[in-house]
PDB file of N, CA and C in Angstrom:
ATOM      1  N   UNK A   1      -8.217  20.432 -14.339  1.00  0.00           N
ATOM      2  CA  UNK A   1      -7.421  20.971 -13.247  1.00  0.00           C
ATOM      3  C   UNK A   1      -6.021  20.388 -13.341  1.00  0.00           C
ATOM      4  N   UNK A   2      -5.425  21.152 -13.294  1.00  0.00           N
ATOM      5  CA  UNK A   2      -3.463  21.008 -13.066  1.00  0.00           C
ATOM      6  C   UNK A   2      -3.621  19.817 -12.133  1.00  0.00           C
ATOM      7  N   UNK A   3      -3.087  18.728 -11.931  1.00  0.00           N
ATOM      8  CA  UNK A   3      -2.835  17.730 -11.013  1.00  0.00           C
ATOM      9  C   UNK A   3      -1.318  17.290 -10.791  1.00  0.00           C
ATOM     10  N   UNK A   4      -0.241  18.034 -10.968  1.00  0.00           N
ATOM     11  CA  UNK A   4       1.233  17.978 -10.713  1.00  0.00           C
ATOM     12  C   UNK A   4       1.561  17.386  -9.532  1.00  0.00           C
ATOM     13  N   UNK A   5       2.168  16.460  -9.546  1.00  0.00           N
ATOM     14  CA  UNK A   5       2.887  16.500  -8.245  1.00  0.00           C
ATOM     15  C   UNK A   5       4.346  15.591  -8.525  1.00  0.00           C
ATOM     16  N   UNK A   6       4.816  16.173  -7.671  1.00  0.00           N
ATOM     17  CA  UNK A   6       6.644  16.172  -8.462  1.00  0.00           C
ATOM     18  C   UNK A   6       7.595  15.110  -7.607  1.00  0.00           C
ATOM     19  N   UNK A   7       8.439  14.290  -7.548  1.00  0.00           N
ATOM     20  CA  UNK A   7       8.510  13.261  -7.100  1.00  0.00           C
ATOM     21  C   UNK A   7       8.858  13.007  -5.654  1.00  0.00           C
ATOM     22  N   UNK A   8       8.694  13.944  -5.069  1.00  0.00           N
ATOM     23  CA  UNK A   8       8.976  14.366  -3.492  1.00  0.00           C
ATOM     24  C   UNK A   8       7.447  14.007  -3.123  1.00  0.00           C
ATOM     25  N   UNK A   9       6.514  13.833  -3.689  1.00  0.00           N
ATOM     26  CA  UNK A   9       5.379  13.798  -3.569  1.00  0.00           C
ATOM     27  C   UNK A   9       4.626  14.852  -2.947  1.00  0.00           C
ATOM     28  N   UNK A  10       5.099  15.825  -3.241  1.00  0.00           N
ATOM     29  CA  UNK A  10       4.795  17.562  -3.015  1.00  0.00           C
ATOM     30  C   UNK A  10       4.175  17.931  -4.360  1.00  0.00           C
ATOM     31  N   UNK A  11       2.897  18.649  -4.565  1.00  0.00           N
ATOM     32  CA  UNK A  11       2.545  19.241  -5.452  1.00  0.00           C
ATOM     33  C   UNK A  11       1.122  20.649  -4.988  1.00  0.00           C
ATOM     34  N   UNK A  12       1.037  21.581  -5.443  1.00  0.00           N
ATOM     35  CA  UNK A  12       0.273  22.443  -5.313  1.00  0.00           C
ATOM     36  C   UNK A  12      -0.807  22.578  -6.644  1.00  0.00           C
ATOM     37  N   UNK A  13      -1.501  22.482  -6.784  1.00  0.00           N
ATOM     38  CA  UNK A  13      -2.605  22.668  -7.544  1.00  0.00           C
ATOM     39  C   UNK A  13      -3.188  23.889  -8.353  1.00  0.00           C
ATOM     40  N   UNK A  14      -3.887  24.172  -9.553  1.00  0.00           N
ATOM     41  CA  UNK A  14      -4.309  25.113  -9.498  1.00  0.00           C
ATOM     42  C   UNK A  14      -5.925  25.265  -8.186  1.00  0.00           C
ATOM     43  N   UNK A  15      -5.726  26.589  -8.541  1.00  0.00           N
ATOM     44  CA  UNK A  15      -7.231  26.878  -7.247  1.00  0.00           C
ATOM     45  C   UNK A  15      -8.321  26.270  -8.223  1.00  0.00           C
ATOM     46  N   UNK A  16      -9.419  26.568  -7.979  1.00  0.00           N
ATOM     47  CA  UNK A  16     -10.730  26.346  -8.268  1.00  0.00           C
ATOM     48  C   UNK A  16     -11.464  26.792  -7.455  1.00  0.00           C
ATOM     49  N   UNK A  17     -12.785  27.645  -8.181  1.00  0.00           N
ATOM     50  CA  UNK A  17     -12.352  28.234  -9.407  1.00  0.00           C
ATOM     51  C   UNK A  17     -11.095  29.454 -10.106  1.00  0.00           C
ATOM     52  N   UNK A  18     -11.211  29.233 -10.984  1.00  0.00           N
ATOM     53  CA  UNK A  18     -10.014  30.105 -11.059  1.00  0.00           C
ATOM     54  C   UNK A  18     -10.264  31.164 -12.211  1.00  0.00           C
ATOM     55  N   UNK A  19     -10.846  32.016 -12.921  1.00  0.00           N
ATOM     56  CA  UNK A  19     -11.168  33.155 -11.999  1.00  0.00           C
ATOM     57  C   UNK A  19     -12.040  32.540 -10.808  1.00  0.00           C
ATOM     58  N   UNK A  20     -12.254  33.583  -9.789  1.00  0.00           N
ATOM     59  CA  UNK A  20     -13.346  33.512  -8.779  1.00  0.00           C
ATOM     60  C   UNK A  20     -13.896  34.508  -8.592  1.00  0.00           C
ATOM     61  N   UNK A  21     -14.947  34.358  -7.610  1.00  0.00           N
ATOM     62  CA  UNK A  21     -15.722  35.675  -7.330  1.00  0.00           C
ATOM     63  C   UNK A  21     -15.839  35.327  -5.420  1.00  0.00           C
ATOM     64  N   UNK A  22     -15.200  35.855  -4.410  1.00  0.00           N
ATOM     65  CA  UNK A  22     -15.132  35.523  -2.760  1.00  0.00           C
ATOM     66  C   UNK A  22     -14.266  34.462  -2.625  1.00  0.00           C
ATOM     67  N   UNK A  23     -14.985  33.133  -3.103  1.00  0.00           N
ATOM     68  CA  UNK A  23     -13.583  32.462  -2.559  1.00  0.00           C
ATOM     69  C   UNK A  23     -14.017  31.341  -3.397  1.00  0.00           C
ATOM     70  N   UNK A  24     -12.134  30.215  -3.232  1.00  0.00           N
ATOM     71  CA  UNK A  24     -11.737  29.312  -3.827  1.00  0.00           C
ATOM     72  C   UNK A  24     -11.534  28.122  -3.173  1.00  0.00           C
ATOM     73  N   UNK A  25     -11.362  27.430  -3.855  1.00  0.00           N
ATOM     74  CA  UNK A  25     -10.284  26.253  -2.736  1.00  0.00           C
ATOM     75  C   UNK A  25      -9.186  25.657  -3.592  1.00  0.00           C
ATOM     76  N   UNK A  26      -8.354  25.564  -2.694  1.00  0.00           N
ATOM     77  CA  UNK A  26      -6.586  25.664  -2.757  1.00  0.00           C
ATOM     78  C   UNK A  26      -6.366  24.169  -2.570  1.00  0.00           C
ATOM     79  N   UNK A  27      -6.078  23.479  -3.738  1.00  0.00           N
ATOM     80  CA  UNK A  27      -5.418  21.877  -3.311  1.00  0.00           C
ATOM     81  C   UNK A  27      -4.442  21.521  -3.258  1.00  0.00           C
ATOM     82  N   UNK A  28      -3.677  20.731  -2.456  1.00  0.00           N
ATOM     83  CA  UNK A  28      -2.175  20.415  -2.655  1.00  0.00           C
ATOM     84  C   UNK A  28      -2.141  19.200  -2.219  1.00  0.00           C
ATOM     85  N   UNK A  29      -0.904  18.531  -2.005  1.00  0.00           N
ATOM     86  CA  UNK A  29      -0.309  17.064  -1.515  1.00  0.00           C
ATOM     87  C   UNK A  29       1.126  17.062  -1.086  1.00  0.00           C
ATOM     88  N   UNK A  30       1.111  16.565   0.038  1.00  0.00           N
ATOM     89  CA  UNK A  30       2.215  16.471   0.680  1.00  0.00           C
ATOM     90  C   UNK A  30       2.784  15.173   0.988  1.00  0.00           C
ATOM     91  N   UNK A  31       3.795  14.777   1.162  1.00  0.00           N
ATOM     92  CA  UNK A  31       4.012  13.467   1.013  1.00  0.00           C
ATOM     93  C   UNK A  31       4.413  12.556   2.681  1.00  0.00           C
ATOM     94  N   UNK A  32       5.048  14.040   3.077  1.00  0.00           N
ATOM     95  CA  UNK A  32       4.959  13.600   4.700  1.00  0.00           C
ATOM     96  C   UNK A  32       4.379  14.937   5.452  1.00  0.00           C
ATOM     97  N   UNK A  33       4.397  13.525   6.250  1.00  0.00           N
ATOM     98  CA  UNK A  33       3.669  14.993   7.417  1.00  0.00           C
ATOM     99  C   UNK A  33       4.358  15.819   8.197  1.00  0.00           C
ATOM    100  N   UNK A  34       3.995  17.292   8.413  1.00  0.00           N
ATOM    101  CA  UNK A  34       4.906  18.461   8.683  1.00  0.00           C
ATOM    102  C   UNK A  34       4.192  19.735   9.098  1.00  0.00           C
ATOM    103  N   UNK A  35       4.978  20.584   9.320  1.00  0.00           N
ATOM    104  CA  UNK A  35       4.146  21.981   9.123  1.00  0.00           C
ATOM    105  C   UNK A  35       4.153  22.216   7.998  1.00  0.00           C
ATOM    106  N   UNK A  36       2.886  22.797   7.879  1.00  0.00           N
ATOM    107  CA  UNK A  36       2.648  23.562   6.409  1.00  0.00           C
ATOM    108  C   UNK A  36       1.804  24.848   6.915  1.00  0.00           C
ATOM    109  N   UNK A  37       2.417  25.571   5.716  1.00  0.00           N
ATOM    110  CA  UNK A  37       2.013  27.150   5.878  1.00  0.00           C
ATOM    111  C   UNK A  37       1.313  27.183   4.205  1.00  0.00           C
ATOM    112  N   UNK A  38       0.173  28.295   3.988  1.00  0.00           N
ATOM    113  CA  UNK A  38      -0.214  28.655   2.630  1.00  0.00           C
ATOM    114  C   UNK A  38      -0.696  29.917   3.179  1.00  0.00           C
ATOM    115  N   UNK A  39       0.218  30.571   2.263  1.00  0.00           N
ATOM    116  CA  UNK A  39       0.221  32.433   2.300  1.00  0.00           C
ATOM    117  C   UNK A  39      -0.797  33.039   0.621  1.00  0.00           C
ATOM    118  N   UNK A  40      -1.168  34.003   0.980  1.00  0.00           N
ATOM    119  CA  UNK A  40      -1.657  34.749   0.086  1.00  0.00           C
ATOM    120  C   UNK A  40      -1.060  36.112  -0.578  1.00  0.00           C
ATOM    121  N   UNK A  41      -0.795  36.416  -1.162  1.00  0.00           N
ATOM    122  CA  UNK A  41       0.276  37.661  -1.905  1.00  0.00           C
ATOM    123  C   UNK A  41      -0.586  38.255  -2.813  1.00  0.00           C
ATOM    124  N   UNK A  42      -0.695  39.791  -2.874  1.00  0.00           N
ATOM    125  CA  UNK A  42      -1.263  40.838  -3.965  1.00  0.00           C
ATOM    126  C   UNK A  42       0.042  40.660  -5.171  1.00  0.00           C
ATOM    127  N   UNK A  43      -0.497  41.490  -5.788  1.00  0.00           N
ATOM    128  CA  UNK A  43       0.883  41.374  -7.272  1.00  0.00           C
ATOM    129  C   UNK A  43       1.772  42.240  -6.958  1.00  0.00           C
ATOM    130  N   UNK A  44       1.824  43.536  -5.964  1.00  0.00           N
ATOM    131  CA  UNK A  44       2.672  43.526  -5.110  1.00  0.00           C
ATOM    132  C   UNK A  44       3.638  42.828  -4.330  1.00  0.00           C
ATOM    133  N   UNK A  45       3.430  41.760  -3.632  1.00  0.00           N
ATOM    134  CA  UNK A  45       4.075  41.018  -3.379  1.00  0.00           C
ATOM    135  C   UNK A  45       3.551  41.078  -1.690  1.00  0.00           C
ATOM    136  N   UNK A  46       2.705  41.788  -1.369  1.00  0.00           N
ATOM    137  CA  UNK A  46       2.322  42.133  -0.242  1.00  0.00           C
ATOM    138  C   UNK A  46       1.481  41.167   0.419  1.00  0.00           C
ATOM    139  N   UNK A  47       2.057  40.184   1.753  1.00  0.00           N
ATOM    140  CA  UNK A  47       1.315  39.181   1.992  1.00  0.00           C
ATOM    141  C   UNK A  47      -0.034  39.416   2.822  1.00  0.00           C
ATOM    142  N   UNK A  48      -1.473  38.929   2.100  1.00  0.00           N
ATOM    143  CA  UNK A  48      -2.529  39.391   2.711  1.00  0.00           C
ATOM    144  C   UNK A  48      -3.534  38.280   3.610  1.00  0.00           C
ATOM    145  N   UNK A  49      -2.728  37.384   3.400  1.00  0.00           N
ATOM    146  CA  UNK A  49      -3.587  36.449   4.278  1.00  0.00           C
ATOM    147  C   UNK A  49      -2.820  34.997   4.298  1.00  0.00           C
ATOM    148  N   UNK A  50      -3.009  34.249   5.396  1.00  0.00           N
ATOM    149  CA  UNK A  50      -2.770  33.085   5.573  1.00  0.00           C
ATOM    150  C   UNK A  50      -3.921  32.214   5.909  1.00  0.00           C
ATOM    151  N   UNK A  51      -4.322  31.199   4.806  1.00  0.00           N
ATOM    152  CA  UNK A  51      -5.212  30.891   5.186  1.00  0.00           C
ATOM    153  C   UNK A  51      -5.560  29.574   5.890  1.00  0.00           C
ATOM    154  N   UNK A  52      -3.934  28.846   5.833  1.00  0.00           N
ATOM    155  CA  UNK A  52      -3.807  27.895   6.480  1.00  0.00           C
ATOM    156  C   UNK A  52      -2.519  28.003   7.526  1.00  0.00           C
ATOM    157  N   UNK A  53      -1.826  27.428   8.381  1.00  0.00           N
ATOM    158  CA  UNK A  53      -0.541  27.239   9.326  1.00  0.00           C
ATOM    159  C   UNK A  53      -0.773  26.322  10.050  1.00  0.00           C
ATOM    160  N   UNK A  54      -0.035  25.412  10.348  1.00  0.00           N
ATOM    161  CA  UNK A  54      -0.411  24.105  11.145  1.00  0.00           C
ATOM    162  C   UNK A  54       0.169  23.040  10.115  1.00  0.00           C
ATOM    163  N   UNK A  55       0.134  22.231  11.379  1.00  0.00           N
ATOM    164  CA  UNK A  55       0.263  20.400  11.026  1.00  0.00           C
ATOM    165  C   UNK A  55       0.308  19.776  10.312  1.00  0.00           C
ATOM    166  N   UNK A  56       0.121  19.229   8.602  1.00  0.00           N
ATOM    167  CA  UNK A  56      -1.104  18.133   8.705  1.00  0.00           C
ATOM    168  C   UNK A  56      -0.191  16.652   8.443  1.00  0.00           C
ATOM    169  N   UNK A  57      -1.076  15.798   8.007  1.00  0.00           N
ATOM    170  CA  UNK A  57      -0.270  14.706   7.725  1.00  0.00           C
ATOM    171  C   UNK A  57      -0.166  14.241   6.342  1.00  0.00           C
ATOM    172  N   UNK A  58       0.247  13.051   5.455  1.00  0.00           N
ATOM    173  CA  UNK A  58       0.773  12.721   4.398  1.00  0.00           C
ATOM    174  C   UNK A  58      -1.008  12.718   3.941  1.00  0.00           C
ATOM    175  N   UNK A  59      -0.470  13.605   2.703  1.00  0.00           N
ATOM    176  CA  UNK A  59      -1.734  12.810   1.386  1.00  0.00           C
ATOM    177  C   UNK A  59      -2.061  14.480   0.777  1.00  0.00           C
ATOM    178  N   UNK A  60      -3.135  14.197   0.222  1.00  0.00           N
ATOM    179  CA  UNK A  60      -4.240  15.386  -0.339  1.00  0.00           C
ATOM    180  C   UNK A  60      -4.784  16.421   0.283  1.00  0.00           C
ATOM    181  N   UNK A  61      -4.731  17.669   0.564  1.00  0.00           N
ATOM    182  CA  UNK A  61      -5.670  18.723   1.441  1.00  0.00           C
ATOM    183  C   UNK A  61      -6.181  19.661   0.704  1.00  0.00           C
ATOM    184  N   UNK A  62      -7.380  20.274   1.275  1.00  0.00           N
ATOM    185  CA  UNK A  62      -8.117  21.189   0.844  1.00  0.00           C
ATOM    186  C   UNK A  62      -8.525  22.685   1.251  1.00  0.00           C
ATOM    187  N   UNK A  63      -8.095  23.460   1.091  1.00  0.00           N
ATOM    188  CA  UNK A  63      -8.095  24.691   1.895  1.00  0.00           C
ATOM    189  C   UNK A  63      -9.309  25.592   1.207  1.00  0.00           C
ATOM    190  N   UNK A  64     -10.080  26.002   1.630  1.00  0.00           N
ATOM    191  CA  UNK A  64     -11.343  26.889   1.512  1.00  0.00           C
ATOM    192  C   UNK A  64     -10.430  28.607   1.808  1.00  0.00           C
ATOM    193  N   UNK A  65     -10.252  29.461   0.829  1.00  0.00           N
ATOM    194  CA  UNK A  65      -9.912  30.787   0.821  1.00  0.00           C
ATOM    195  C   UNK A  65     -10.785  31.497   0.466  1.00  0.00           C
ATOM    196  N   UNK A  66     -11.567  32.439   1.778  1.00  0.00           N
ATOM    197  CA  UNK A  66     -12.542  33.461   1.350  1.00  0.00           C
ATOM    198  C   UNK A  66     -11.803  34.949   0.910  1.00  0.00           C
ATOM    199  N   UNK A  67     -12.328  35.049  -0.129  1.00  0.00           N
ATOM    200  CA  UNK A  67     -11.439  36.630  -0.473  1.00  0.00           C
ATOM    201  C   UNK A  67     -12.716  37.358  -0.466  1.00  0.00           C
ATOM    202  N   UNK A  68     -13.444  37.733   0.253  1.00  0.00           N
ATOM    203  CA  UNK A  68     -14.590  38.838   0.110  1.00  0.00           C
ATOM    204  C   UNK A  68     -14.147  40.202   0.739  1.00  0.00           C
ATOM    205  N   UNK A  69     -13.058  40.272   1.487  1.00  0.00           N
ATOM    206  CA  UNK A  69     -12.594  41.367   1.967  1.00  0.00           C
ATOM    207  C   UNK A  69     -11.486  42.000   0.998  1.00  0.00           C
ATOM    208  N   UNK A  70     -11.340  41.303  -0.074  1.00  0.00           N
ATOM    209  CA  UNK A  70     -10.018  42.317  -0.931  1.00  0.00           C
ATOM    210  C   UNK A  70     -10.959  42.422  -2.746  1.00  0.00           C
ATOM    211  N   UNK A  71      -9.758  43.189  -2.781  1.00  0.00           N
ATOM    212  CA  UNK A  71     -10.222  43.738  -4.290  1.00  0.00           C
ATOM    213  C   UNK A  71     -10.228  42.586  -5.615  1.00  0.00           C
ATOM    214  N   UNK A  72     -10.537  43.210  -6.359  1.00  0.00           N
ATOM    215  CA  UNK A  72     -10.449  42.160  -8.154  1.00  0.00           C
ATOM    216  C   UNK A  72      -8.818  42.569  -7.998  1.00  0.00           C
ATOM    217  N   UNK A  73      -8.490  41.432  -8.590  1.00  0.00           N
ATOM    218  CA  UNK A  73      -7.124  41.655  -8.995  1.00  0.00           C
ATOM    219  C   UNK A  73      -6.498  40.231  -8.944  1.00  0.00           C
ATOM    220  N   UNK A  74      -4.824  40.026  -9.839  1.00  0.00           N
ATOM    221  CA  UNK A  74      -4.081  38.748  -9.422  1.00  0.00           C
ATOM    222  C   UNK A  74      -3.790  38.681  -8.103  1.00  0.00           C
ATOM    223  N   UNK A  75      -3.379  37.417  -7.335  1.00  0.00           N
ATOM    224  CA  UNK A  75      -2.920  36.841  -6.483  1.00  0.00           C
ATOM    225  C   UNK A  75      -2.343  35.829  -6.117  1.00  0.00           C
ATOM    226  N   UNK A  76      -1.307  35.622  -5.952  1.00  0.00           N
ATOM    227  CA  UNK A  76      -0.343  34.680  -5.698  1.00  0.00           C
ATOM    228  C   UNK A  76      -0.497  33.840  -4.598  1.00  0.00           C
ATOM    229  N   UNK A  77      -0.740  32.615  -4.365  1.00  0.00           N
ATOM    230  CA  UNK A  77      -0.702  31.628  -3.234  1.00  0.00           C
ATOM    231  C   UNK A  77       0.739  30.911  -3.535  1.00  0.00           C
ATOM    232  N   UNK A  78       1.268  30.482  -2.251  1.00  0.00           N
ATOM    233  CA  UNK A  78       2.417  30.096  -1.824  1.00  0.00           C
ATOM    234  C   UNK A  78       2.539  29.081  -0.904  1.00  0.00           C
ATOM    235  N   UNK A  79       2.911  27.657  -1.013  1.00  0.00           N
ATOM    236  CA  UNK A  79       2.379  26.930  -0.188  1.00  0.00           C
ATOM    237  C   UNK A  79       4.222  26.261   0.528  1.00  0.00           C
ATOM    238  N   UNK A  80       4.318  26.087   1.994  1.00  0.00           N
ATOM    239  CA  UNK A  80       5.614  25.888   1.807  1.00  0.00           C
ATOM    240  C   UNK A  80       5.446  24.446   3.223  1.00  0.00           C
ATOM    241  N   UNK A  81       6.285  23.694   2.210  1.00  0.00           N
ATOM    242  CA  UNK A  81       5.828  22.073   3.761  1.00  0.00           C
ATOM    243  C   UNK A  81       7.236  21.591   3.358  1.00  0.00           C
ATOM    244  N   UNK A  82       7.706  21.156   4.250  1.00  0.00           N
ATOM    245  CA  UNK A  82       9.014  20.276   4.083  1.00  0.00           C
ATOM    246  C   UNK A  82       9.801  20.291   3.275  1.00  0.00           C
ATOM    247  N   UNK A  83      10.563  22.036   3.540  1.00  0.00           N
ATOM    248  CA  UNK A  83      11.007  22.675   3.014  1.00  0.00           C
ATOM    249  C   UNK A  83      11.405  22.720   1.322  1.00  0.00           C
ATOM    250  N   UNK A  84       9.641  22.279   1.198  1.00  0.00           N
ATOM    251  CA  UNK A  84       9.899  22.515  -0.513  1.00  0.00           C
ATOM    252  C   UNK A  84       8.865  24.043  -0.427  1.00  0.00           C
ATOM    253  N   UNK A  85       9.106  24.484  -1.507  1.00  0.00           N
ATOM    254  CA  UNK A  85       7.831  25.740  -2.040  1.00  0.00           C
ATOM    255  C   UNK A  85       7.553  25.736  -3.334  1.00  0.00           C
ATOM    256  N   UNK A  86       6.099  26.315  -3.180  1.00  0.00           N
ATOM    257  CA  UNK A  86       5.584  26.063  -4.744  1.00  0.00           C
ATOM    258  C   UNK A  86       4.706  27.451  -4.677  1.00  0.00           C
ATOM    259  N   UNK A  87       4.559  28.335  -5.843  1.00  0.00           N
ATOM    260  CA  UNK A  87       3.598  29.091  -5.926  1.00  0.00           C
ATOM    261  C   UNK A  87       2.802  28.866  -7.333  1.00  0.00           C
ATOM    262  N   UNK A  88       1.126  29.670  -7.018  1.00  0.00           N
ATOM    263  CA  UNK A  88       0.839  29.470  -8.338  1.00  0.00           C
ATOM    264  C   UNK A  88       0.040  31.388  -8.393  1.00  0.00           C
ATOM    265  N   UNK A  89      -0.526  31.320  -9.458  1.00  0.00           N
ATOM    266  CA  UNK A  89      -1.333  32.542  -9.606  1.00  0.00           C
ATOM    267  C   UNK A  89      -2.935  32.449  -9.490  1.00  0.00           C
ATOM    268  N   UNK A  90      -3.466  33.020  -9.334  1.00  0.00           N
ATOM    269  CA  UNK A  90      -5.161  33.381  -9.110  1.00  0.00           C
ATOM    270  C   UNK A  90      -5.449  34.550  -9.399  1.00  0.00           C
ATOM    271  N   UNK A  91      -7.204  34.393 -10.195  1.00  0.00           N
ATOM    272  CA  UNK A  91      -7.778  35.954 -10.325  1.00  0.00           C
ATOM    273  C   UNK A  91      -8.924  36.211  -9.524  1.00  0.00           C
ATOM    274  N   UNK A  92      -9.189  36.797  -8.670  1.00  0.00           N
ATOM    275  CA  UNK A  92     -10.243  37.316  -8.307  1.00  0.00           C
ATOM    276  C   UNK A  92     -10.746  38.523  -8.783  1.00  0.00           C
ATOM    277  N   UNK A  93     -12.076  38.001  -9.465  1.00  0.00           N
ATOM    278  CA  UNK A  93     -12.622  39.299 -10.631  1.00  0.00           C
ATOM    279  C   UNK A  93     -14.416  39.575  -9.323  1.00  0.00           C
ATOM    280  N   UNK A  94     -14.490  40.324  -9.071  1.00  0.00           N
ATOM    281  CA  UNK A  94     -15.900  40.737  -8.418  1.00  0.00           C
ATOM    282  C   UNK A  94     -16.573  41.469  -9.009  1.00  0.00           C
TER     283      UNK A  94
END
């Protein structure tokens, strides 16, 4: 697994699994605590879900993303906290 994190102590992760089949989980690290948002995007660019918004505080988090309601296809997660942003890509194959 990708384990990046860049010296702001901000980093986004790859998902796991990655392909998937329903759902993943989304890791990242934040270095302070803030709002954080993590959006979901078709290859469109069309945002289809948020699966997190809120709070959290400094360190490691784990976000559980069920995709059983959308199609096979790429998808873009977007994670944005203290005013850094990071995106990565995902496949959901069903």
């Amino acid at each position: 697994m990708d384990t990046v994190v860049d010296e702001n102590g901000f980093g986004l992760l790859q998902n796991s699994p990655n392909p998937f089949n329903a759902s993943t989980v989304i890791t990242f690290s934040i270095r302070d605590a803030s709002d954080v948002r993590l959006e979901i995007f078709n290859i469109r660019g069309q945002k289809v879900a948020t699966p997190f918004e809120g709070f959290l505080g400094v360190g490691q988090h784990s976000v559980l993303f069920e995709a059983s309601n959308l199609p096979s296809g790429i998808y873009f997660y977007r994670l944005q906290a203290n005013q850094m942003v990071d995106t990565r890509k995902m496949l959901l194959v069903k």
